[in-house]
Protein backbone atom coordinates (compact mmCIF):
# COMPACT_ATOMS: atom_id res chain seq x y z
CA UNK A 1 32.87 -13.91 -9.77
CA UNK A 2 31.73 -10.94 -11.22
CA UNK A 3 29.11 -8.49 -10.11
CA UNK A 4 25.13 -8.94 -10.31
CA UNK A 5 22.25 -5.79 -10.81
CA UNK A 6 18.86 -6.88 -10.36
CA UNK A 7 15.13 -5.12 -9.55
CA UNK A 8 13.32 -6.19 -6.85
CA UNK A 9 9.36 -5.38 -6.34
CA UNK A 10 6.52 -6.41 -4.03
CA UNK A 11 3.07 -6.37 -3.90
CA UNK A 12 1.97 -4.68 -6.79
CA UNK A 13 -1.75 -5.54 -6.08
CA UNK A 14 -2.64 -5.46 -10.37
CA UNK A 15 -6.33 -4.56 -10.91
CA UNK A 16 -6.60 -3.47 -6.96
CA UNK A 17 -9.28 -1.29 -6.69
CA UNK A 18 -8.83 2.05 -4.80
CA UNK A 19 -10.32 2.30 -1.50
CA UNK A 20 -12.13 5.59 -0.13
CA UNK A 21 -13.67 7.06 -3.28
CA UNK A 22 -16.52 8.18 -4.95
CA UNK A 23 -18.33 10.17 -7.22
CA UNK A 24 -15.67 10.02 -9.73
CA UNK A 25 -15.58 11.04 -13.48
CA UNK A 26 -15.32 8.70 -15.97
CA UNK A 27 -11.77 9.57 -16.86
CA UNK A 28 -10.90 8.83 -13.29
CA UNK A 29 -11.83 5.61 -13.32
CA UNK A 30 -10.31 4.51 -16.04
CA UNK A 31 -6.62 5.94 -14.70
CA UNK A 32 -7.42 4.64 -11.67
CA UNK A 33 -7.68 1.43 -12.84
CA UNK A 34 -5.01 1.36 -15.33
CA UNK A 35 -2.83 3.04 -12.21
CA UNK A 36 -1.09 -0.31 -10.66
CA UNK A 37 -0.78 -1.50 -14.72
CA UNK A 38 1.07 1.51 -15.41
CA UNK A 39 3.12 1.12 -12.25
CA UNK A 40 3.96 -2.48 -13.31
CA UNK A 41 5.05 -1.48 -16.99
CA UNK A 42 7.45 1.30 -15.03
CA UNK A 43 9.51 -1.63 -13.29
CA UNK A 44 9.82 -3.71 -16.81
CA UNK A 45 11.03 -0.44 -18.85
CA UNK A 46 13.81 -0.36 -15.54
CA UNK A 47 14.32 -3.68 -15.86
CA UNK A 48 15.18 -3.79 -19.48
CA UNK A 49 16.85 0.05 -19.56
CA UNK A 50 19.42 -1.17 -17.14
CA UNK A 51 19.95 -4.42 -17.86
CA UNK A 52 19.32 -6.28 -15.25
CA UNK A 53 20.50 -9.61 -14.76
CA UNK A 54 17.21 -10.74 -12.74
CA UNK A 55 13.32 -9.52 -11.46
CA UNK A 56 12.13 -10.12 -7.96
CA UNK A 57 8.93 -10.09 -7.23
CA UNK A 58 8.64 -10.74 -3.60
CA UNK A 59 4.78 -11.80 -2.90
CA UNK A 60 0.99 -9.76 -4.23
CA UNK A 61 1.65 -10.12 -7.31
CA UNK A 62 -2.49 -9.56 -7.59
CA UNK A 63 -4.92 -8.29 -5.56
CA UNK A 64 -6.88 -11.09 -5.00
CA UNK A 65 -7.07 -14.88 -4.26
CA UNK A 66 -8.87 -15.02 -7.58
CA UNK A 67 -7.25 -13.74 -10.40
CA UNK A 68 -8.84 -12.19 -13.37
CA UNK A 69 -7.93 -14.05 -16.88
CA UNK A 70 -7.54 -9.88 -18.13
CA UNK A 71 -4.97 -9.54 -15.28
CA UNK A 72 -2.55 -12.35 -16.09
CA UNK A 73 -2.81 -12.21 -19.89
CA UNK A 74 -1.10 -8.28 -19.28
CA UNK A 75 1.36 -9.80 -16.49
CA UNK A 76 2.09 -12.57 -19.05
CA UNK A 77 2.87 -9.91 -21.67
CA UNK A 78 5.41 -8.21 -19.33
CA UNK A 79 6.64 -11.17 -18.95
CA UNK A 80 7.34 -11.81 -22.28
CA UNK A 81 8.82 -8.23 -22.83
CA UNK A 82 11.48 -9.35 -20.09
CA UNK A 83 12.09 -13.05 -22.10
CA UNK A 84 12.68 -10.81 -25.16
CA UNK A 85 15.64 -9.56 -23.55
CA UNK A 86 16.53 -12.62 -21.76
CA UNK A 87 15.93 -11.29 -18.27
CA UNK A 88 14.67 -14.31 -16.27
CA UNK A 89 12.25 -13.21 -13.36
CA UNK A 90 11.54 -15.16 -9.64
CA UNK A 91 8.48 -15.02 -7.79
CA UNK A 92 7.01 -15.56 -4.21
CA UNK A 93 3.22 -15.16 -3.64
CA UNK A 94 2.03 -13.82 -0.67
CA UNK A 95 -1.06 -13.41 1.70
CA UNK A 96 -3.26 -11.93 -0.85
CA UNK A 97 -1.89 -14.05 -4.38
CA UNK A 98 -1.44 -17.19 -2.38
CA UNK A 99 -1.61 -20.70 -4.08
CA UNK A 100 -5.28 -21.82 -3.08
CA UNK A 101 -7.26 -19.13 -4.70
CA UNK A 102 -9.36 -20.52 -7.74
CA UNK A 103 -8.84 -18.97 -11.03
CA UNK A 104 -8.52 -20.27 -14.77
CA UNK A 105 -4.61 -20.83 -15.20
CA UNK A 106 -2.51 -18.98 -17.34
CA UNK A 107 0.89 -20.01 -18.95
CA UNK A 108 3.87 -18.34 -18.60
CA UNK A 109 6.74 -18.20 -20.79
CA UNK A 110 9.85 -20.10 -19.91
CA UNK A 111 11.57 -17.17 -18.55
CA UNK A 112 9.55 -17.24 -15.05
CA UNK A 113 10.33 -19.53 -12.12
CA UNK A 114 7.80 -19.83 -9.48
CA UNK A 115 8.41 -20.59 -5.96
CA UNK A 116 6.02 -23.46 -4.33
CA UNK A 117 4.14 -23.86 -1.23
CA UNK A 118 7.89 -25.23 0.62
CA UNK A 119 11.12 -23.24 1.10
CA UNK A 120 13.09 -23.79 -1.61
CA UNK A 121 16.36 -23.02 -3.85
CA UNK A 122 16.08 -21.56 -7.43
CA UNK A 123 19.90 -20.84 -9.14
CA UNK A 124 20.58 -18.80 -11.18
CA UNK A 125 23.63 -18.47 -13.80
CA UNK A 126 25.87 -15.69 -15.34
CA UNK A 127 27.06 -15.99 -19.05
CA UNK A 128 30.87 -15.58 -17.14
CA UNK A 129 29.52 -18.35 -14.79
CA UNK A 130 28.45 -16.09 -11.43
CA UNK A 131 26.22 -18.31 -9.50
CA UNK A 132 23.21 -16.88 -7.68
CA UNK A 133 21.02 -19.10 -5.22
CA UNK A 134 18.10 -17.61 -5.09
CA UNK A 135 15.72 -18.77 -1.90
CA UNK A 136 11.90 -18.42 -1.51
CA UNK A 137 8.34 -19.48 -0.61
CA UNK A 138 4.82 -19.01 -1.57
CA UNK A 139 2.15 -18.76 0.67
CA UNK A 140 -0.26 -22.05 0.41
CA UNK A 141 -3.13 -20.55 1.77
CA UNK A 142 -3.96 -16.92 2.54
CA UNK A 143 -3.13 -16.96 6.90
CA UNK A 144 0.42 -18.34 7.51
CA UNK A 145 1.40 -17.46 11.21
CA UNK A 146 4.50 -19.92 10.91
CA UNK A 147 7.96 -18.79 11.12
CA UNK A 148 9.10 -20.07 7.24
CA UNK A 149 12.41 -18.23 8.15
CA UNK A 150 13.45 -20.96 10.28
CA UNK A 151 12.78 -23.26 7.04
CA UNK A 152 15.40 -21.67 4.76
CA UNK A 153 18.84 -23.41 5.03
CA UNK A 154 21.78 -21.83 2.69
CA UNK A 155 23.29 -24.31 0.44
CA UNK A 156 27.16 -23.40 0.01
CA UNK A 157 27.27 -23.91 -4.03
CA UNK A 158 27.13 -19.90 -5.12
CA UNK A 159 28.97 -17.11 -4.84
CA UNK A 160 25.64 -14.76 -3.88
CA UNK A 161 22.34 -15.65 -1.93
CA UNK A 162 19.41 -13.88 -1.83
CA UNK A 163 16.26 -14.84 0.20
CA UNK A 164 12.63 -13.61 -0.69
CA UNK A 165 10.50 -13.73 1.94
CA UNK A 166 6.75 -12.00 2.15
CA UNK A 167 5.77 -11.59 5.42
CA UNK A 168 5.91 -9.28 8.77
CA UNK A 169 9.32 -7.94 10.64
CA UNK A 170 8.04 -8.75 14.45
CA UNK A 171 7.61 -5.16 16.24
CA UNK A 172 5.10 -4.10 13.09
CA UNK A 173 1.96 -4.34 14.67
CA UNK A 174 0.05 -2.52 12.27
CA UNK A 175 0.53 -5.00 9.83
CA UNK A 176 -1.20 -9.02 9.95
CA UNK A 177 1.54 -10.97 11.33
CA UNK A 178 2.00 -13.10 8.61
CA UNK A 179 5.34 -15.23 8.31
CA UNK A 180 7.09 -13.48 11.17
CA UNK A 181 10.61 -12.86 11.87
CA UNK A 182 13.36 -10.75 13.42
CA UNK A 183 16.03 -9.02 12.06
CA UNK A 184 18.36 -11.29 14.16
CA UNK A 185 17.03 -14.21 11.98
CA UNK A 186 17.97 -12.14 9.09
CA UNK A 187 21.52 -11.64 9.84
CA UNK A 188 21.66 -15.53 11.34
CA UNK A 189 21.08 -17.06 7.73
CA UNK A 190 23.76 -15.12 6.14
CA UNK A 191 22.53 -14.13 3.32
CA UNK A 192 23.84 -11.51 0.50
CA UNK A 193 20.06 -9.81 0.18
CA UNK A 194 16.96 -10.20 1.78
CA UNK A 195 14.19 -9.41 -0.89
CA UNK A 196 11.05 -8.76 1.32
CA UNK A 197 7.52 -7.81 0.84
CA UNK A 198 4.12 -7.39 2.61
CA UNK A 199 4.68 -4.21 4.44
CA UNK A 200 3.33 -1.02 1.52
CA UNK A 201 5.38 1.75 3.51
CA UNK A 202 9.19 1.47 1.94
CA UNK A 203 11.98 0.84 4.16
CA UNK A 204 15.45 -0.35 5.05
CA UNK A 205 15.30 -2.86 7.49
CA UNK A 206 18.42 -4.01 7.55
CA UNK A 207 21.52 -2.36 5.87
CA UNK A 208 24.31 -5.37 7.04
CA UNK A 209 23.05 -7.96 5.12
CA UNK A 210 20.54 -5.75 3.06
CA UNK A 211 17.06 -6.25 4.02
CA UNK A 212 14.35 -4.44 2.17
CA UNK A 213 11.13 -3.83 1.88
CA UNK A 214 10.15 -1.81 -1.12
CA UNK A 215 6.82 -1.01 -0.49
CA UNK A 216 3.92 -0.98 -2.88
CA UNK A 217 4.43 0.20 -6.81
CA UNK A 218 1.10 2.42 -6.58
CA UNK A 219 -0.83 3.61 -3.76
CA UNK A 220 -4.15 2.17 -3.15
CA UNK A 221 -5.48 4.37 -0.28
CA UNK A 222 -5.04 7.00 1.73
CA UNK A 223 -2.97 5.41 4.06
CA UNK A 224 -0.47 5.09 1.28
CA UNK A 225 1.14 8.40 0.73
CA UNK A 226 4.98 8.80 -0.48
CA UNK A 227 6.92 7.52 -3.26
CA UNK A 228 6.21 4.62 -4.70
CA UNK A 229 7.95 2.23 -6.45
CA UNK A 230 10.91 -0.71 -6.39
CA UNK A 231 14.59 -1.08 -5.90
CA UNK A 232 17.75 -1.07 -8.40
CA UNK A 233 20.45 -3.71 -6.55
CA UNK A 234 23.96 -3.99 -7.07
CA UNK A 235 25.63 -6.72 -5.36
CA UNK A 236 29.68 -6.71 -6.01
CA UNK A 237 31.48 -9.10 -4.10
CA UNK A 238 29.82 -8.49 -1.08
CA UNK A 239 29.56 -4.61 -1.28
CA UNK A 240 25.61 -3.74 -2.10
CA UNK A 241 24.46 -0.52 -3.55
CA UNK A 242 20.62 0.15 -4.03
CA UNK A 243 18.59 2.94 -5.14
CA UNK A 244 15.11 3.15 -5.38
CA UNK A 245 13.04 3.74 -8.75
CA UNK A 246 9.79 5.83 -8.27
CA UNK A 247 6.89 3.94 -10.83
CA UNK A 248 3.30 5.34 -8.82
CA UNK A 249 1.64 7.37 -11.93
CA UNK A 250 -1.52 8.65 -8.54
CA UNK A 251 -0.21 9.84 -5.51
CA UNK A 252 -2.20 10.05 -2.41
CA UNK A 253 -1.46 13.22 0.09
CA UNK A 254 -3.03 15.23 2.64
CA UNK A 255 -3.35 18.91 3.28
CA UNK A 256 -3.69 21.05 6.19
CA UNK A 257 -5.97 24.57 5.41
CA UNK A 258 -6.33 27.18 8.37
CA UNK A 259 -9.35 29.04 7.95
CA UNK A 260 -9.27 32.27 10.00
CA UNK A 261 -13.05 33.27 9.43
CA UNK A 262 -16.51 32.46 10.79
CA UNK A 263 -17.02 29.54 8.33
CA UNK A 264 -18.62 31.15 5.34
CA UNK A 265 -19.18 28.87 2.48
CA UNK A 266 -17.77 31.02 0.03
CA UNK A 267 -14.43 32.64 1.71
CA UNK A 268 -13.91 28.28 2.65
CA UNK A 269 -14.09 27.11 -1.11
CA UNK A 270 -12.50 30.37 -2.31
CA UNK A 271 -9.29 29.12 -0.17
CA UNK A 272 -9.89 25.42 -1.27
CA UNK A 273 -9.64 26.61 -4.44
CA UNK A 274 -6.36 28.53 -4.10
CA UNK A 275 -4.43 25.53 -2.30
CA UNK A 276 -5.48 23.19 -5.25
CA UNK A 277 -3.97 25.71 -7.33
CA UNK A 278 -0.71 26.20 -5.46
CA UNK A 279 -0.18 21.67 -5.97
CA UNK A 280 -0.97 21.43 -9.44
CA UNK A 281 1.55 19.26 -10.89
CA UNK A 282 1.68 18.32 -14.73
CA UNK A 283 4.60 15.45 -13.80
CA UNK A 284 2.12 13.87 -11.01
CA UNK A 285 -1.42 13.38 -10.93
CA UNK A 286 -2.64 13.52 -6.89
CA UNK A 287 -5.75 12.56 -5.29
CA UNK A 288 -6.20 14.72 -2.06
CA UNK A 289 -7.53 15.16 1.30
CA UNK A 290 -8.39 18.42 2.39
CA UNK A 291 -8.22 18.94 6.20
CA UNK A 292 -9.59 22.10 7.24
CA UNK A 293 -8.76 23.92 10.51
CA UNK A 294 -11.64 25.92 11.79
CA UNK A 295 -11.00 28.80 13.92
CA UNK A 296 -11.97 28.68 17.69
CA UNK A 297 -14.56 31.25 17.43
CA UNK A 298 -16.87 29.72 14.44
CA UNK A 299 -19.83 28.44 14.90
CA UNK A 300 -19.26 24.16 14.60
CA UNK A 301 -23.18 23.83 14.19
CA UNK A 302 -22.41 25.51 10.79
CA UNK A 303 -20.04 22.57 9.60
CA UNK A 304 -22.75 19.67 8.80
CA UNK A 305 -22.25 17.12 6.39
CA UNK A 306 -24.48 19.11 3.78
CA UNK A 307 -22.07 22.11 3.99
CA UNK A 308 -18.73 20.24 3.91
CA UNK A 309 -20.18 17.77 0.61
CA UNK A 310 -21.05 21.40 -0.69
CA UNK A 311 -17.35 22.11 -0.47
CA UNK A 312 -16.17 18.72 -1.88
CA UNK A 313 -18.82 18.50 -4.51
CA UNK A 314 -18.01 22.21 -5.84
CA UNK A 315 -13.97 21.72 -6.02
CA UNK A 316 -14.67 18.08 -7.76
CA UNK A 317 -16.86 19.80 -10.33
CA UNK A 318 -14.28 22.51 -11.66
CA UNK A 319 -11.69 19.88 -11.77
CA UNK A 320 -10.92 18.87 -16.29
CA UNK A 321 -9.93 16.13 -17.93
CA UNK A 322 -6.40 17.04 -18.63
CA UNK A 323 -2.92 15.78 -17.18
CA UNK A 324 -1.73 16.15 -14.10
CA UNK A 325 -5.11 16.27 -12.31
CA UNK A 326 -5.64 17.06 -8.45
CA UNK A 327 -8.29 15.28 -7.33
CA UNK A 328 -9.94 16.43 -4.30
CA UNK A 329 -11.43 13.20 -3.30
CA UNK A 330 -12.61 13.89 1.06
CA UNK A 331 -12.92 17.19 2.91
CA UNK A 332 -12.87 17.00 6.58
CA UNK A 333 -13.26 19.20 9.46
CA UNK A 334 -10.62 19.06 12.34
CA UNK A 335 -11.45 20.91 15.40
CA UNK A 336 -12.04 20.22 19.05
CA UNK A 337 -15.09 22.68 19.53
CA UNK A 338 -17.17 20.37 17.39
CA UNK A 339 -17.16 18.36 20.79
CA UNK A 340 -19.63 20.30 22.75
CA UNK A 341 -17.36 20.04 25.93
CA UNK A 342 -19.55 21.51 28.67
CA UNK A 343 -22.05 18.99 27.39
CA UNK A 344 -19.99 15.86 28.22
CA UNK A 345 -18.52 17.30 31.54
CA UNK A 346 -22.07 18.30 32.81
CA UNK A 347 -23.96 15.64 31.68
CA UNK A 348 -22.33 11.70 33.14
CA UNK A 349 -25.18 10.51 29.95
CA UNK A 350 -22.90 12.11 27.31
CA UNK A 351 -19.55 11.81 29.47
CA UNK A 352 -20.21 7.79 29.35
CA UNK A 353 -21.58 8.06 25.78
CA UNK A 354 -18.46 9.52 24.31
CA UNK A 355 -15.71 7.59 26.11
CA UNK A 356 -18.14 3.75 24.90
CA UNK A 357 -17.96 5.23 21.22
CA UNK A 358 -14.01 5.70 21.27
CA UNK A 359 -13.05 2.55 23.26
CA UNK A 360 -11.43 -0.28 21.55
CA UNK A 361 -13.56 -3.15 23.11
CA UNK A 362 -17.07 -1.76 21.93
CA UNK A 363 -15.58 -1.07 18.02
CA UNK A 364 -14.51 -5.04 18.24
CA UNK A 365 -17.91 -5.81 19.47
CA UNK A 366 -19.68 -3.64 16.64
CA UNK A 367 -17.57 -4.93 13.73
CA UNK A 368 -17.19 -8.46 15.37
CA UNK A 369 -20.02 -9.78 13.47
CA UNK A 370 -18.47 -8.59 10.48
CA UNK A 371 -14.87 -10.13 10.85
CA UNK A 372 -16.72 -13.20 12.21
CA UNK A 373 -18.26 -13.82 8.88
CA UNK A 374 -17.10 -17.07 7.15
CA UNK A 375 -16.54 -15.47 3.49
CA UNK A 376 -16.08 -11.60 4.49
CA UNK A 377 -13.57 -12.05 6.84
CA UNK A 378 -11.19 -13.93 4.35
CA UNK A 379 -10.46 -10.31 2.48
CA UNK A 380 -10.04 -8.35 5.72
CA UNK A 381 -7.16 -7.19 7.99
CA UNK A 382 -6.88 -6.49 11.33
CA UNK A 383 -7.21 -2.86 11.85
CA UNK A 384 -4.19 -0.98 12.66
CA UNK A 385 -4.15 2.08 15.05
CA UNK A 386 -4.75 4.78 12.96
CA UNK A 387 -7.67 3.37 11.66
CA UNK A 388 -9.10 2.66 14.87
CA UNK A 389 -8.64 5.94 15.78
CA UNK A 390 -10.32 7.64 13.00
CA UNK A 391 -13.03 5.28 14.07
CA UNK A 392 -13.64 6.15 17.10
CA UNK A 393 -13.26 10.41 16.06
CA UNK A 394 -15.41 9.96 13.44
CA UNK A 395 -18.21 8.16 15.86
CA UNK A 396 -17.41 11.38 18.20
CA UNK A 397 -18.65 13.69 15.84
CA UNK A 398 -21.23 12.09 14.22
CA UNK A 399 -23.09 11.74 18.14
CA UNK A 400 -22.49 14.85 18.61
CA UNK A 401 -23.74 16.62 15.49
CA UNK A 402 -27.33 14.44 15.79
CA UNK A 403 -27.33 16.27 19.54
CA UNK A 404 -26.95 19.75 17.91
CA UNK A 405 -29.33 18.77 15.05
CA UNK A 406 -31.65 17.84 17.75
């Protein structure tokens, strides 16, 4: 039994589109959209610079239940990059790629094995004659709430096993619950490697067996800061080693800017301008969120949505064509004294008004028609806590600026 080295990926979401932009330049688009492509390409060249005895590809392959005939003639292509060097790949789909979408079907060469719609064992063989079982699923229909875990059963005729499984660790909540399990149902199956996917934020779940989720290849929002990329595995009779291989071309981030002043327009996008400066990186291309810090004494009436587009709209215009571009793609305000406080504590009206727009139950009552829509609410997930938050903020201030306006 000799030693095995393989990559494993997740939900690289090809041809996703990115969420929370606009107003961009031609030549933004089209990187944007090449982005996840370019990701992709970055786990092939891995594959075939190491030498890799295997790909995983543990669920999201694409972004959508439908996939485009341009998006699986270029997966096919990687695919066929990989044959050329005899490096057979496995694949799960998942929530968003799963098996009951409607597209026109592409083949795929001879070096790709699919998992079906049932648990189910895929080997695979060494040139010295190392055995691999290799155990997965794909999901049938986009919503599986059933524990598939408790449908894999290890077959004794290998000397490694390695389960792929797309779905949620329980304790997650900000994820759709999809195939849950524990890590006690992990360790229970005894497995050499748990290849896992569904869950875009990287991160060791388990270290005894290895559990992993990689994360996403690109980020896709804003949500989706950090490094992105896959996993290198090295499994040597029963020690594992695994690093992780950064492939995101875009990175998302987020910057804090204290502004001591009154809130001047020009002293704001003079500083704006400085900070974009200061992150300029040829090696990384960055789309950013600017978060500005007014000081206690300015005036909030001064910070309407005019002014703070004026601040966006300027920094977006001086920004080129050329590598390594920072994007400045939201500018937002962050400061309690936009809430007119004596207002809400004098007046029960606004007191009431203010706690309805950031409770829970009335933003599930004003999006329930939406998630209660046969077709729409087949592309949408729950939404997590932060988002709900910034919901209910973003309500907040948009009550209270009509009140100044007014």
């Amino acid at each position: 039994m000799s030693k095995i080295v393989f990559i494993h990926a997740a939900d690289l979401h090809l041809d996703s589109p990115f969420a929370g932009l606009k107003n961009l330049p031609a030549f933004l688009i089209e990187r944007l959209r090449e982005s996840s492509f370019l990701a992709f390409q970055k786990v092939i060249d891995t594959a075939i610079f190491h030498r890799v005895d295997f790909l995983l590809l543990a669920g999201d392959l694409y972004d959508g239940e439908n996939r485009s005939l341009r998006t699986q003639v270029r997966f096919r292509k990687e695919m066929e990059r990989l044959r050329e060097h005899n490096i057979p790949v496995y694949i799960i789909h998942g929530n968003h790629d799963h098996l009951d979408g409607s597209w026109i079907h592409v083949d795929l060469p001879e070096n790709v094995h699919v998992f079906q719609a049932k648990p189910e064992v895929k080997q695979f063989q060494k040139q010295d004659g190392t055995t691999v079982n290799i155990y997965g699923y794909s999901y049938p229909k986009r919503h599986v709430s059933e524990r598939i875990i408790t449908m894999f059963t290890k077959q004794d005729d290998a000397d490694y096993h390695i389960g792929m499984l797309h779905g949620n660790l329980e304790g997650y909540t900000d994820h759709s619950p999809y195939a849950p399990f524990s890590q006690r149902e992990l360790v229970e199956k005894n497995f050499d490697y748990w290849a896992l996917g569904h869950i875009h934020k990287r991160q060791i779940v388990l270290k005894q067996p290895p559990a992993i989720y990689p994360g996403n290849i690109q980020g896709r929002n804003r949500k989706e800061t950090g490094e992105k990329g896959c996993y290198l595995v090295e499994i040597n009779n029963g020690a594992t080693d695994y690093q992780f291989i950064e492939t995101g071309s875009i990175g998302w981030d987020s910057m804090q800017i204290k502004l001591a002043g009154d809130g001047q327009f020009d002293d704001i996008l003079k500083k704006c301008r400085n900070y974009l400066q200061e992150v300029q990186n040829n090696e990384k291309e960055l789309l950013l969120e600017l978060v500005l810090e007014i000081a206690d004494h300015a005036n909030p009436s001064l910070f309407t949505e005019e002014f703070i587009e004026g601040i966006l709209e300027s920094l977006q215009d001086e920004e080129d064509e050329t590598e390594g571009f920072v994007w400045p793609y939201r500018v937002i305000i962050e400061n309690d004294s936009l809430l007119d406080e004596p207002l809400i504590s004098e007046n029960p009206f606004f007191g009431e008004l203010f706690t309805n727009a950031a409770d829970s139950n009335e933003i599930d009552s004003a999006l329930g028609q939406l998630y209660n829509h046969r077709e729409a609410r087949r592309f949408l997930d729950p939404l997590d806590k932060e988002e709900r938050a910034e919901l209910a903020s973003q309500s907040q201030t948009v009550l209270m600026r009509l009140f100044q306006r007014n």
